[in-house]
N, C-alpha and C. Protein backbone atom coordinates (compact mmCIF):
# COMPACT_ATOMS: atom_id res chain seq x y z
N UNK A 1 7.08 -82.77 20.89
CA UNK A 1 5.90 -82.46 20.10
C UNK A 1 4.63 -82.56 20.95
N UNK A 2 4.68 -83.80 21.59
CA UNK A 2 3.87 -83.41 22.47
C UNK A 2 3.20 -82.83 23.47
N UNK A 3 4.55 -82.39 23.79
CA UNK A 3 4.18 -80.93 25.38
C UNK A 3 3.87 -80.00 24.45
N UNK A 4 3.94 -79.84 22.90
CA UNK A 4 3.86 -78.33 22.30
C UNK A 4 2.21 -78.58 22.54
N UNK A 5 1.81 -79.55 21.78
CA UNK A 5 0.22 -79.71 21.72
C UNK A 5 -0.52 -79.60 22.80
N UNK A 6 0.02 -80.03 23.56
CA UNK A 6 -0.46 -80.13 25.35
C UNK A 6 -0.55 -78.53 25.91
N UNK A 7 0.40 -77.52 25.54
CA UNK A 7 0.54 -76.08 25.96
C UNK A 7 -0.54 -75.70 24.88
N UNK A 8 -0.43 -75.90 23.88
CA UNK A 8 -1.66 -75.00 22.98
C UNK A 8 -3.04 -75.50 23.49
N UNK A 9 -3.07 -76.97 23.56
CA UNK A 9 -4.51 -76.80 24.01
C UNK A 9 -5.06 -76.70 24.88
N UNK A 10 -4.09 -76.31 26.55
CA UNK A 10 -3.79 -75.53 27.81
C UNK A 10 -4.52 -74.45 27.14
N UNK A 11 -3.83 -73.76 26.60
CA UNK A 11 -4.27 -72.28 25.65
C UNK A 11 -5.61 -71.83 24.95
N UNK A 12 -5.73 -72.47 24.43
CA UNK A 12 -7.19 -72.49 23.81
C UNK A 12 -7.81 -72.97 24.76
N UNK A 13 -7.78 -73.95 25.41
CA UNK A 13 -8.77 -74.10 26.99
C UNK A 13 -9.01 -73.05 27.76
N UNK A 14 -7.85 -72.16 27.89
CA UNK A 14 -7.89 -71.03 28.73
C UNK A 14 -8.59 -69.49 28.19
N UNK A 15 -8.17 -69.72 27.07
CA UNK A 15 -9.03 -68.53 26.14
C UNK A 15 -10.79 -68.89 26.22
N UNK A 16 -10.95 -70.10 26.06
CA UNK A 16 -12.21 -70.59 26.31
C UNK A 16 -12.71 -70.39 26.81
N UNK A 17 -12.75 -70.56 28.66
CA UNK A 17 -12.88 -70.24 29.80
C UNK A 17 -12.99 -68.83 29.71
N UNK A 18 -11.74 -67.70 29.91
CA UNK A 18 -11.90 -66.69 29.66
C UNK A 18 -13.15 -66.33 28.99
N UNK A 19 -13.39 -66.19 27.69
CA UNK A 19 -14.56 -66.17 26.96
C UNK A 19 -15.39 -66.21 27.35
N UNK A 20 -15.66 -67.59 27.45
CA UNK A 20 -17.59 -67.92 28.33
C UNK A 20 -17.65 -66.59 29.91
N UNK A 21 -16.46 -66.51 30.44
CA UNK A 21 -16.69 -65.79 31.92
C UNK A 21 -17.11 -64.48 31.46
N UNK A 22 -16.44 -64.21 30.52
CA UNK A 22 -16.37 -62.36 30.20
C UNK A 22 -18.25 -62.17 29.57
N UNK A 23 -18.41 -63.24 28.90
CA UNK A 23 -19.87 -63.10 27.97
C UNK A 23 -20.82 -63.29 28.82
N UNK A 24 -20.67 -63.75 29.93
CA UNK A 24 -22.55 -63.81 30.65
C UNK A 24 -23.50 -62.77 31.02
N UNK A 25 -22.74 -61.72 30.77
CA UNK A 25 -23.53 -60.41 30.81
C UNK A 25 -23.90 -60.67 29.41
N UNK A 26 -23.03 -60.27 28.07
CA UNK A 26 -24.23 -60.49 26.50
C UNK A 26 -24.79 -61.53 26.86
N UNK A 27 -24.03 -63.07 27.14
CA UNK A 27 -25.72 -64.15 27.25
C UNK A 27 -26.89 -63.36 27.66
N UNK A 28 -26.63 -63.27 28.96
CA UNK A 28 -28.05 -62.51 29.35
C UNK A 28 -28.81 -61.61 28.47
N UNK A 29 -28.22 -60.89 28.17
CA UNK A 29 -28.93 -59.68 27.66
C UNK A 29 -29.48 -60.09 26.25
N UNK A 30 -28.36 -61.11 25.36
CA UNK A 30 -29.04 -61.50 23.75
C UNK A 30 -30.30 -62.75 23.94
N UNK A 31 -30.17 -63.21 25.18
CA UNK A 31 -31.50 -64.05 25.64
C UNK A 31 -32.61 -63.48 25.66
N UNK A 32 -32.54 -61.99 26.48
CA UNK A 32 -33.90 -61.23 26.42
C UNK A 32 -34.53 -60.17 24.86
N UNK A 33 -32.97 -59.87 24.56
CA UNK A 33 -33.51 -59.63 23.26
C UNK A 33 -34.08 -60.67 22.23
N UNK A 34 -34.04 -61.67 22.42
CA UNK A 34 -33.87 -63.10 21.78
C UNK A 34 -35.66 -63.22 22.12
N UNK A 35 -35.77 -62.99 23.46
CA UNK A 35 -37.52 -63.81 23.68
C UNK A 35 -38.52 -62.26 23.65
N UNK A 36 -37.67 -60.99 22.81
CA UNK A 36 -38.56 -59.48 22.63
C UNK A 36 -38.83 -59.09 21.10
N UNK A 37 -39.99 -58.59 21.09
CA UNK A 37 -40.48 -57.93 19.73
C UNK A 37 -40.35 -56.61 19.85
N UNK A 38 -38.85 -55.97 19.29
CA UNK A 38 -38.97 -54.39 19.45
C UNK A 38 -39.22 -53.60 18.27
N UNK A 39 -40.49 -53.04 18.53
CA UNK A 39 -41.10 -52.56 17.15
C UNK A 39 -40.63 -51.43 16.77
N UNK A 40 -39.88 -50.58 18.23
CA UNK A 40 -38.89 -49.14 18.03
C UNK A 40 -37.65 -49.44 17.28
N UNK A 41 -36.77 -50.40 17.71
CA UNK A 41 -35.29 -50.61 17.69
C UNK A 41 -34.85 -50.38 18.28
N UNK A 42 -35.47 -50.51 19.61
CA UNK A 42 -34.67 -50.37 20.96
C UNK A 42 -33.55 -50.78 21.15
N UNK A 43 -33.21 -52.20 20.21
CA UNK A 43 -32.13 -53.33 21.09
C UNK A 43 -31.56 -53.48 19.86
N UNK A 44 -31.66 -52.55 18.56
CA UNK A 44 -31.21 -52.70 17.71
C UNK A 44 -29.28 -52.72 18.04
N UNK A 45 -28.75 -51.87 18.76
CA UNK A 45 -27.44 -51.59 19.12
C UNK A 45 -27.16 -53.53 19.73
N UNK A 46 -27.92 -53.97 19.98
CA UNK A 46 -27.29 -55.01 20.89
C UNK A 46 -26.65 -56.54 20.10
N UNK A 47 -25.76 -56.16 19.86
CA UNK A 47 -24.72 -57.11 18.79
C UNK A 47 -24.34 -58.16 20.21
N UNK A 48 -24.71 -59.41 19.96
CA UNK A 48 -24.31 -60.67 20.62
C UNK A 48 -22.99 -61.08 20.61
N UNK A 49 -22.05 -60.71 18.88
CA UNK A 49 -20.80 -60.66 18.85
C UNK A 49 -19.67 -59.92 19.57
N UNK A 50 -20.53 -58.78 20.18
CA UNK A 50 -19.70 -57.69 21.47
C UNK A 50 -19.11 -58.32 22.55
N UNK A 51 -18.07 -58.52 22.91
CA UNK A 51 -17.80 -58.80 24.08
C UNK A 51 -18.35 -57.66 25.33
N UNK A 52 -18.13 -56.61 25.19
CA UNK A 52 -18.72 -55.57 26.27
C UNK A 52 -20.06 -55.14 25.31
N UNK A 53 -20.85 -55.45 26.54
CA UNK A 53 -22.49 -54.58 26.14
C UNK A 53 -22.23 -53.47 26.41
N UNK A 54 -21.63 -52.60 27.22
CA UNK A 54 -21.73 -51.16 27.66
C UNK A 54 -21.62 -50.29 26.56
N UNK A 55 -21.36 -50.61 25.46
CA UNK A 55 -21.46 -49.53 24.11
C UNK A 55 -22.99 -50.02 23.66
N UNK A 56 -23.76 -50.58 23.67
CA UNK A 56 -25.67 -51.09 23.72
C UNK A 56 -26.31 -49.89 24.51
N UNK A 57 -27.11 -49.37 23.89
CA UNK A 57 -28.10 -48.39 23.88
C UNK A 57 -29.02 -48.89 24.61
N UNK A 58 -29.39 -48.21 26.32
CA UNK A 58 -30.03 -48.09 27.03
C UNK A 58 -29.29 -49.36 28.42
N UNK A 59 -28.26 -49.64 28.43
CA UNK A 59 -27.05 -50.46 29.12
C UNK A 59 -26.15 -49.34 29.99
N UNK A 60 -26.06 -49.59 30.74
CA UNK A 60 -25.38 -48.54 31.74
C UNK A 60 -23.84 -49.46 32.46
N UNK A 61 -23.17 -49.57 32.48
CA UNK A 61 -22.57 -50.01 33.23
C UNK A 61 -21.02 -49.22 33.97
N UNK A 62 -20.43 -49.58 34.92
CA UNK A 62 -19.93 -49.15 35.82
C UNK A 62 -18.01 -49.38 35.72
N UNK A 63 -17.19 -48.77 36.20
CA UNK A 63 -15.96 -48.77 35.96
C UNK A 63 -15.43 -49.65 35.34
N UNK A 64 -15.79 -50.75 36.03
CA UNK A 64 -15.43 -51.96 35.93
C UNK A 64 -15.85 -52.51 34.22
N UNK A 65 -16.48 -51.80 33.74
CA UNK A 65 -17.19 -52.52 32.65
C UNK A 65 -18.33 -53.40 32.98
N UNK A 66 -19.18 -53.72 34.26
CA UNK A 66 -20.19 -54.11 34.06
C UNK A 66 -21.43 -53.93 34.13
N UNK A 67 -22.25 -54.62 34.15
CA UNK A 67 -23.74 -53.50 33.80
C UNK A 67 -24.33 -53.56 34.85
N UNK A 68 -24.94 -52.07 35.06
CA UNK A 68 -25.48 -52.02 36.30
C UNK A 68 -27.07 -51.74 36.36
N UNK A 69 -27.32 -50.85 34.88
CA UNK A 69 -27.98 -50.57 34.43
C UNK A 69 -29.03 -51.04 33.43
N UNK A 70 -30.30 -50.97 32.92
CA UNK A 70 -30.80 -51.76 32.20
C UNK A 70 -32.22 -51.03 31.96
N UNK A 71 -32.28 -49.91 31.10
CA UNK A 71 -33.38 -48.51 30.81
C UNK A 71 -34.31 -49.45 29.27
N UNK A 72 -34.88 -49.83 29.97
CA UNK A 72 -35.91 -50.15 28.57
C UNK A 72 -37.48 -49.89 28.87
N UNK A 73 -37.62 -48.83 29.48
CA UNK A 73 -39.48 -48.14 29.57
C UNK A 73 -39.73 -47.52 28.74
N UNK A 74 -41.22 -48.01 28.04
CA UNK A 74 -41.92 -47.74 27.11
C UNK A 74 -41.18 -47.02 25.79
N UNK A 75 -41.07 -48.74 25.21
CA UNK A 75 -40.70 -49.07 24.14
C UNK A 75 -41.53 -50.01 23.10
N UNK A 76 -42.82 -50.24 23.85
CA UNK A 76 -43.80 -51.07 23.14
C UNK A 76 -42.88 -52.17 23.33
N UNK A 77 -42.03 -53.16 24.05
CA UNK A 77 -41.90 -54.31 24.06
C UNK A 77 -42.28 -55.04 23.92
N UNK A 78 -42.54 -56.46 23.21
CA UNK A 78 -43.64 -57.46 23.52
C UNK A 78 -43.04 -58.61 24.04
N UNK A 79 -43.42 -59.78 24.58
CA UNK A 79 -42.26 -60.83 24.94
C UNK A 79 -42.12 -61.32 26.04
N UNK A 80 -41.52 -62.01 26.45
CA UNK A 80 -41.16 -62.26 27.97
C UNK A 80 -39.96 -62.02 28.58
N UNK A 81 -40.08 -62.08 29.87
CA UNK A 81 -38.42 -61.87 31.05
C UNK A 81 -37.51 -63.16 30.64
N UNK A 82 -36.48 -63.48 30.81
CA UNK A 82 -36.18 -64.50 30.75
C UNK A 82 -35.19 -64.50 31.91
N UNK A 83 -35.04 -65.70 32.51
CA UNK A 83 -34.38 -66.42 33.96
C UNK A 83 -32.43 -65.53 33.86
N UNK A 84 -32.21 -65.40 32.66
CA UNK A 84 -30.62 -65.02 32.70
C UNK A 84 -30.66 -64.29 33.27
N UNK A 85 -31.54 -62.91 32.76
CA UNK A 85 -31.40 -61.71 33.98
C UNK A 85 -31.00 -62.25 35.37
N UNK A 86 -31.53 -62.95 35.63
CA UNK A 86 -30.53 -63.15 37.32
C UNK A 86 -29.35 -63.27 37.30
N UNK A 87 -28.28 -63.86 36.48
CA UNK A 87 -27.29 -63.95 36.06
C UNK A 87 -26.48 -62.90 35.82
N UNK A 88 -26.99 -61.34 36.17
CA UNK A 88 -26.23 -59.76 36.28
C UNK A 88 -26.09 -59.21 37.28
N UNK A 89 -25.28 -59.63 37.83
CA UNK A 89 -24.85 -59.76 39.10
C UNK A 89 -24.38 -58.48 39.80
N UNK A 90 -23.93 -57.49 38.83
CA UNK A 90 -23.93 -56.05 39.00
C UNK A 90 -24.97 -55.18 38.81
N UNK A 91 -26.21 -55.97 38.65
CA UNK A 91 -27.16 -54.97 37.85
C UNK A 91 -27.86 -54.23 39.41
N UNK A 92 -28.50 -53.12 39.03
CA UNK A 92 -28.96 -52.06 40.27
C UNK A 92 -30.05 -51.82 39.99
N UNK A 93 -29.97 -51.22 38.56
CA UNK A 93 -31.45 -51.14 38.31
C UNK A 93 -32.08 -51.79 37.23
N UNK A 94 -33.53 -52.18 37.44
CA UNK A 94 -34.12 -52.80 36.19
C UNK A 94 -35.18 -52.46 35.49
N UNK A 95 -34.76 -51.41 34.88
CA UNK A 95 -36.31 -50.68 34.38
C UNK A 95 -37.15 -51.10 33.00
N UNK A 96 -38.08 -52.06 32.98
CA UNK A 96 -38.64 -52.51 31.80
C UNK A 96 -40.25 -52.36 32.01
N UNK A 97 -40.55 -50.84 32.06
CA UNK A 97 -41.93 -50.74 32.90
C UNK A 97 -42.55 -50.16 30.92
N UNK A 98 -43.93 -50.00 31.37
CA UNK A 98 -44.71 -49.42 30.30
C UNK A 98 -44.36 -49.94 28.80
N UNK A 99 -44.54 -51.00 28.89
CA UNK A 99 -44.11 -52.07 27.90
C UNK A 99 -45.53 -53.34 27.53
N UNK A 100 -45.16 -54.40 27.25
CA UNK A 100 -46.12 -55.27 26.89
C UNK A 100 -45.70 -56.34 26.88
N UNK A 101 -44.50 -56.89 28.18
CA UNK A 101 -44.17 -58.04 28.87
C UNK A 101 -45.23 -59.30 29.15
N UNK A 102 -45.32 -60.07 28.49
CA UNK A 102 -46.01 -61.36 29.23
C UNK A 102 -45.12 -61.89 30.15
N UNK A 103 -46.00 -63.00 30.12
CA UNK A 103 -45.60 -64.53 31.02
C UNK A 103 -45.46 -63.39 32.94
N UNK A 104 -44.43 -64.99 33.03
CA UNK A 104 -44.06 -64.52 34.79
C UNK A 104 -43.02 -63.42 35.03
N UNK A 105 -42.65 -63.43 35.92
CA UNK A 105 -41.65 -63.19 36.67
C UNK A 105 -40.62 -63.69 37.04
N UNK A 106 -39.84 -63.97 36.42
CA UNK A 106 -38.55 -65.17 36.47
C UNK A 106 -37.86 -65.29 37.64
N UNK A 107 -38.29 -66.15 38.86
CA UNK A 107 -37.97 -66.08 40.37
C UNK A 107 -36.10 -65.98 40.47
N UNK A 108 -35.14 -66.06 39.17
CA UNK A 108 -34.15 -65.63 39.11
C UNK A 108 -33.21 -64.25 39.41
N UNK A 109 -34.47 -63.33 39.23
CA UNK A 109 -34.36 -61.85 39.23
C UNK A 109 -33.95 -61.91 40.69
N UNK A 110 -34.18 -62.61 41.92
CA UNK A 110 -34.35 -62.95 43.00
C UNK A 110 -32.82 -62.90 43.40
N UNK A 111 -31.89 -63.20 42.48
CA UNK A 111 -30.55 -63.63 42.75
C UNK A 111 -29.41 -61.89 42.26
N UNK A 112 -29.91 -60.96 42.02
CA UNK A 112 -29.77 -59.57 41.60
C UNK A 112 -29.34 -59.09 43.35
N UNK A 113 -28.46 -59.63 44.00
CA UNK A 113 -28.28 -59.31 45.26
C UNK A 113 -27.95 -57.15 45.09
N UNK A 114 -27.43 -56.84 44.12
CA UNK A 114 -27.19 -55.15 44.49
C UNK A 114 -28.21 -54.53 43.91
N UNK A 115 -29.27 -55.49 43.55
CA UNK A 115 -30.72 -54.45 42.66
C UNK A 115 -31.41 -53.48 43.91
N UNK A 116 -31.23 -52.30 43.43
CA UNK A 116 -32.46 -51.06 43.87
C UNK A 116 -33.26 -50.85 43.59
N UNK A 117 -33.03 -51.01 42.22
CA UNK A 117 -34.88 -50.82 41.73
C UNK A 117 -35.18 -51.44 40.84
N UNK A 118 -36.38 -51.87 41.12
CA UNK A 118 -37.12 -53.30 39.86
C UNK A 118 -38.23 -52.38 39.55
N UNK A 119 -38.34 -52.26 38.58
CA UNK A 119 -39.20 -51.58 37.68
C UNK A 119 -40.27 -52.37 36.71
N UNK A 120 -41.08 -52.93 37.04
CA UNK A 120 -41.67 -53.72 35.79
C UNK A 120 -43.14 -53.32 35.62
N UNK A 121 -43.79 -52.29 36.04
CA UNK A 121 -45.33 -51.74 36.05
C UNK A 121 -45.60 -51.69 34.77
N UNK A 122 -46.81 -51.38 34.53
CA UNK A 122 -47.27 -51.39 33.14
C UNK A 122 -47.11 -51.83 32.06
N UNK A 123 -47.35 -53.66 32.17
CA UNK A 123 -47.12 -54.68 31.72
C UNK A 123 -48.00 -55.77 31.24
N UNK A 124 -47.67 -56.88 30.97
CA UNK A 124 -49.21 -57.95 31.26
C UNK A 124 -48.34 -59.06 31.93
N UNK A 125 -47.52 -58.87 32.65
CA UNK A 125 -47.00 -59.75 33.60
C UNK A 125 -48.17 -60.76 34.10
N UNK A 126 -47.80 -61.66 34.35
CA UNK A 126 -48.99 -62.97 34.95
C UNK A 126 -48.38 -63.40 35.96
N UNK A 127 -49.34 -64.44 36.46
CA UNK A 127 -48.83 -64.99 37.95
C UNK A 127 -48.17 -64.67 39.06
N UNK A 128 -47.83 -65.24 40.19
CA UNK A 128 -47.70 -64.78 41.56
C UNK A 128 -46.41 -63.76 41.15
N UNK A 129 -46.02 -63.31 42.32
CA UNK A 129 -44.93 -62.50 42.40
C UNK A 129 -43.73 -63.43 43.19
N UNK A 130 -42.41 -63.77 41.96
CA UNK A 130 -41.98 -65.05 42.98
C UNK A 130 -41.29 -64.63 44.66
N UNK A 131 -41.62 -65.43 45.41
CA UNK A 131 -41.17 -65.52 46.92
C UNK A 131 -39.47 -64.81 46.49
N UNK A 132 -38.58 -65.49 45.91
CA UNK A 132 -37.17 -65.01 45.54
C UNK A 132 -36.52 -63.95 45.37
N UNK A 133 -37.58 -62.98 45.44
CA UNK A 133 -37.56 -61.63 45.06
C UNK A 133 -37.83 -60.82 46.59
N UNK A 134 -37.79 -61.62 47.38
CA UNK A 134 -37.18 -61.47 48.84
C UNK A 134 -35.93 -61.53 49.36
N UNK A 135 -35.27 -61.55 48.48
CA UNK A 135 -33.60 -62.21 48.77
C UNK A 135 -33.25 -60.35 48.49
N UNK A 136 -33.67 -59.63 47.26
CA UNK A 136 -33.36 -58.39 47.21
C UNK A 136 -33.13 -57.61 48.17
N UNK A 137 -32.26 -57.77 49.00
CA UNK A 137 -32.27 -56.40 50.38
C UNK A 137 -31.50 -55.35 50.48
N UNK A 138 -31.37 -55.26 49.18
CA UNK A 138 -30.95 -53.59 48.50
C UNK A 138 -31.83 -53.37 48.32
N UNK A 139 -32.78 -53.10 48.07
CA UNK A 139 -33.50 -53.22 47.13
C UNK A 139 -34.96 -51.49 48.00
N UNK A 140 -34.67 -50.68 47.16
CA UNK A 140 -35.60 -49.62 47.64
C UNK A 140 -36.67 -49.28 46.99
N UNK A 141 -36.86 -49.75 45.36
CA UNK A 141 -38.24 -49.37 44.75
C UNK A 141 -38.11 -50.99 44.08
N UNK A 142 -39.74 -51.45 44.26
CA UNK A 142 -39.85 -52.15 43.29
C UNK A 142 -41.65 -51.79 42.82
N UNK A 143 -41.61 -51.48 41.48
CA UNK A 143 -42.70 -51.26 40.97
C UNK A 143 -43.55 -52.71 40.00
N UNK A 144 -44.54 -52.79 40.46
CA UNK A 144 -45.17 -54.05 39.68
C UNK A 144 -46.28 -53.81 39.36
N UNK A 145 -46.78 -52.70 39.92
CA UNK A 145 -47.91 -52.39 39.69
C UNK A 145 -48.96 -52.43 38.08
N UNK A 146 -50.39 -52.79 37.88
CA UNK A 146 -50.91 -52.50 36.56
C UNK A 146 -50.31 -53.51 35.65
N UNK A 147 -50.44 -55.17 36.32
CA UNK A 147 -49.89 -56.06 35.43
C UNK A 147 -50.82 -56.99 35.93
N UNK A 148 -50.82 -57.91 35.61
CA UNK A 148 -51.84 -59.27 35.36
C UNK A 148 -51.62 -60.06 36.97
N UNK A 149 -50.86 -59.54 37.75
CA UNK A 149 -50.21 -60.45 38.61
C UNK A 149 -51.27 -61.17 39.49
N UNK A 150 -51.30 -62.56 39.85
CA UNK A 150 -52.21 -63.13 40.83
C UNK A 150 -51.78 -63.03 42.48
N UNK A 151 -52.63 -63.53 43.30
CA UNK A 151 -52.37 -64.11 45.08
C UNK A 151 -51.59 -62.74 45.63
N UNK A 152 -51.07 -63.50 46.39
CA UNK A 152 -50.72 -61.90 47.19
C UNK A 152 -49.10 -61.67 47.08
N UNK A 153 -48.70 -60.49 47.76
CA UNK A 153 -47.06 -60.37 47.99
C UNK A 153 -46.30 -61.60 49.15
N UNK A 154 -46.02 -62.08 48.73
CA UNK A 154 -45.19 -63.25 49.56
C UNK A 154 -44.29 -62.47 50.91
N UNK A 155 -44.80 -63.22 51.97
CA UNK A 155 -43.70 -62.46 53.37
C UNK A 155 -42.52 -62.39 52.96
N UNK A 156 -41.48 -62.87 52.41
CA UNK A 156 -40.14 -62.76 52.22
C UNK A 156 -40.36 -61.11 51.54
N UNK A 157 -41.14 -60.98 50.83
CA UNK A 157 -40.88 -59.48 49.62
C UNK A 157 -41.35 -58.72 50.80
N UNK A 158 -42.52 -59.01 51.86
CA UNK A 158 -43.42 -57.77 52.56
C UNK A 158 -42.07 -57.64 53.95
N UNK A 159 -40.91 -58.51 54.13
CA UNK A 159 -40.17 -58.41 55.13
C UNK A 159 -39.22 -57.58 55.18
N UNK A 160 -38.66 -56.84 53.21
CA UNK A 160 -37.74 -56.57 53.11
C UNK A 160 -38.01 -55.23 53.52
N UNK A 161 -37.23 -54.71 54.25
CA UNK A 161 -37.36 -53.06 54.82
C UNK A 161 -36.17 -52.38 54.70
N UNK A 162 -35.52 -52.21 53.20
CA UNK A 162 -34.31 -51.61 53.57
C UNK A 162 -34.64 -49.91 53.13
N UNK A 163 -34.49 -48.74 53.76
CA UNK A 163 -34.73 -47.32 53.73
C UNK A 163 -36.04 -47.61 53.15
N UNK A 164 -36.95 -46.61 52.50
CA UNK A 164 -38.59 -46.10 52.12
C UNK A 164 -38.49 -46.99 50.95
N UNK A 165 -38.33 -48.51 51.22
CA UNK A 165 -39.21 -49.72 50.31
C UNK A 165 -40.53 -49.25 50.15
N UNK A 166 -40.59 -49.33 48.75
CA UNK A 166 -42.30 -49.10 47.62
C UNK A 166 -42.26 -50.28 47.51
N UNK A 167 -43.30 -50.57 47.54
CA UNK A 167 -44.11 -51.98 46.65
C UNK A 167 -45.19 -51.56 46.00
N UNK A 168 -45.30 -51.67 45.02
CA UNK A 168 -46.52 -51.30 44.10
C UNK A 168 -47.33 -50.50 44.26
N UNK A 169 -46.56 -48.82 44.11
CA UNK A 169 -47.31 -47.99 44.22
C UNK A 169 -48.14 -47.71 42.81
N UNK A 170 -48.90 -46.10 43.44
CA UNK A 170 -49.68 -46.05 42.21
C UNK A 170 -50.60 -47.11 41.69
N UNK A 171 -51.27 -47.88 43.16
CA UNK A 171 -51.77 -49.09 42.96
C UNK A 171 -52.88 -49.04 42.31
N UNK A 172 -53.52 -49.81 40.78
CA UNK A 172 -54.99 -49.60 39.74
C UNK A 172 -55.76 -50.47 40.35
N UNK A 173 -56.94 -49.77 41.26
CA UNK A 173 -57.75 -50.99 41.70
C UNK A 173 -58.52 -52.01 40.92
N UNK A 174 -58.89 -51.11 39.49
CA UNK A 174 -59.61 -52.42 38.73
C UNK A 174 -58.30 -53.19 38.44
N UNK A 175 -57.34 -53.37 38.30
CA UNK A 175 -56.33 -54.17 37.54
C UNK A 175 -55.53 -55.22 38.51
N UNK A 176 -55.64 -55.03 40.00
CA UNK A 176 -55.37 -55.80 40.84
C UNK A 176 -55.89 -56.34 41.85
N UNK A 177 -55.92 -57.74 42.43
CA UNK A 177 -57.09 -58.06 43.39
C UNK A 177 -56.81 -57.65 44.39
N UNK A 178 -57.76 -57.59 44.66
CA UNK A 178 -57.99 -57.01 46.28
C UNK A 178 -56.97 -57.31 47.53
N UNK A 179 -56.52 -58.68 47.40
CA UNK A 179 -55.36 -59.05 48.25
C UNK A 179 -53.93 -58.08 48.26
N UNK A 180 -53.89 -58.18 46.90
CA UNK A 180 -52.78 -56.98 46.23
C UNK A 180 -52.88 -55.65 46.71
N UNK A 181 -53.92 -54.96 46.41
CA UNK A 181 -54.17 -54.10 46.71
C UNK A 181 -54.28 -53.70 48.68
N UNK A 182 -54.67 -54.44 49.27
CA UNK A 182 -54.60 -54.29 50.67
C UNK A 182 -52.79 -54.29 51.13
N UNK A 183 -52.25 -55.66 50.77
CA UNK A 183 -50.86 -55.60 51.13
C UNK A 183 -50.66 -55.10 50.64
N UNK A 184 -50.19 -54.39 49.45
CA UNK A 184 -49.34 -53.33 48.93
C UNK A 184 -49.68 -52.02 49.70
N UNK A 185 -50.83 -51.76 50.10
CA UNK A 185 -51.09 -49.82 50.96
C UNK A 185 -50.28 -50.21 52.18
N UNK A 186 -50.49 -51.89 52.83
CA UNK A 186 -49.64 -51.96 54.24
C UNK A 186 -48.57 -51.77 54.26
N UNK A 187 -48.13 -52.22 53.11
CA UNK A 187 -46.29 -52.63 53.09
C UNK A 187 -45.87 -51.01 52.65
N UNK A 188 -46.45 -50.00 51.90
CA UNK A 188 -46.08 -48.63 51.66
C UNK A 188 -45.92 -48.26 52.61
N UNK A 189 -46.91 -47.39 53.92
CA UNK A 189 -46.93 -47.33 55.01
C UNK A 189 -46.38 -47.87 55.79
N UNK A 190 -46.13 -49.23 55.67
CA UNK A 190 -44.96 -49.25 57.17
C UNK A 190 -43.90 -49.42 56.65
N UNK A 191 -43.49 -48.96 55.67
CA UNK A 191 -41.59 -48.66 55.15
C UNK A 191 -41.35 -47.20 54.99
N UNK A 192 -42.40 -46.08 55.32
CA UNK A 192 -41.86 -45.40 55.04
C UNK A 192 -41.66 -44.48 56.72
N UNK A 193 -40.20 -43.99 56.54
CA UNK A 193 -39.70 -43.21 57.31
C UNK A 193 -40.39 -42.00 57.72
C-alpha cells in the first residue's frame, strides 16, 4: 500500500513539474496582461488557463510551440513591462511600440538572448535604459525612441554591433535629452555597414 502511494505521488509530483515548465511562457505573458489596460481587446484571446499561448492573438510562435513573437503596436495600451518578459527565452521580437507604457524598462528583457528586435518607441517609458540590455547580441533593431527615458545609452548597449544595429532612430529632439540624442546619431552611424 505503501509503494502504491509513494508511485502516485511520484506522479502527481511529476505532472507538477511538467506543468509549471510547460506554463512560463502563459506566466509571462498573463503577468503583462495582468499589469495592462486594453481598451481595444487586444489580449482579450489570452486565456491564462491555455497551456499553449500560440492560439493568443498577436503571439507568434515557432515549430516547437514557442513564442517567438510578441505584435502589440498601437493598441492604446496603458500599464507597465513587467520583469517575466525576460523569462521568453525564444522570443525574437518585441514589438509594444505606439502605446502608453509607463514605468521602466525591466533590466530582465536583458536576458532575451535570441531578441532582434525590441520595439518599445512611442511610449511614456521612464528612467535610464537598463545596462542589461547589452547582453542582447542578436539583437539588430532596438527602437526606444519618443519615451520619457533619462541619462544616456549605457556602453554595454552602445558596444553591441551585431549587422546595421539602430538605436533610437527617428530620434524627437524635444522629447529626449541631449545626451540621448548625441549617442544615439553616434551609435546609428557607426553600425551601419
Amino acid at each position: 500500500m505503501a509503494s502504491q502511494l509513494l508511485v502516485h505521488f511520484l506522479f502527481v509530483f511529476a505532472v507538477a513539474i511538467a506543468t509549471v515548465k510547460c506554463n512560463v511562457e502563459v506566466d509571462a505573458l498573463s503577468a503583462l496582461k495582468s499589469a495592462l489596460v486594453d481598451p481595444q481587446g487586444a489580449l482579450q484571446s489570452w486565456d491564462p488557463n491555455l497551456v499553449d499561448p500560440c492560439t493568443w492573438f498577436h503571439v507568434t510562435c515557432n515549430d516547437d510551440n514557442k513564442v517567438t513573437r510578441l505584435d502589440l503596436g498601437a493598441y492604446g495600451l496603458q500599464g507597465s513591462l513587467v520583469p517575466q518578459l525576460g523569462s521568453l527565452a525564444n522570443l525574437q521580437y518585441l514589438e509594444i511600440y505606439r502605446n502608453q507604457i509607463s514605468g521602466s524598462i525591466p533590466a530582465e528583457l536583458g536576458n532575451l538572448a535570441n531578441l532582434l528586435s525590441l520595439d518599445l518607441y512611442e511610449n511614456q517609458l521612464s528612467g535610464p535604459i537598463p545596462d542589461s540590455l547589452g547582453n542582447l547580441k542578436a539583437l539588430v533593431f532596438m527602437r526606444l525612441n519618443d519615451n520619457k527615458l533619462t541619462g544616456t545609452v549605457p556602453a554595454s548597449v552602445k558596444a553591441l554591433t551585431n549587422g546595421n544595429l539602430r538605436i533610437l532612430t527617428s530620434v524627437s529632439l524635444h522629447r529626449l535629452n541631449k545626451g540621448y540624442v548625441e549617442t544615439s546619431i553616434k551609435q546609428e552611424a557607426g553600425s551601419q555597414k
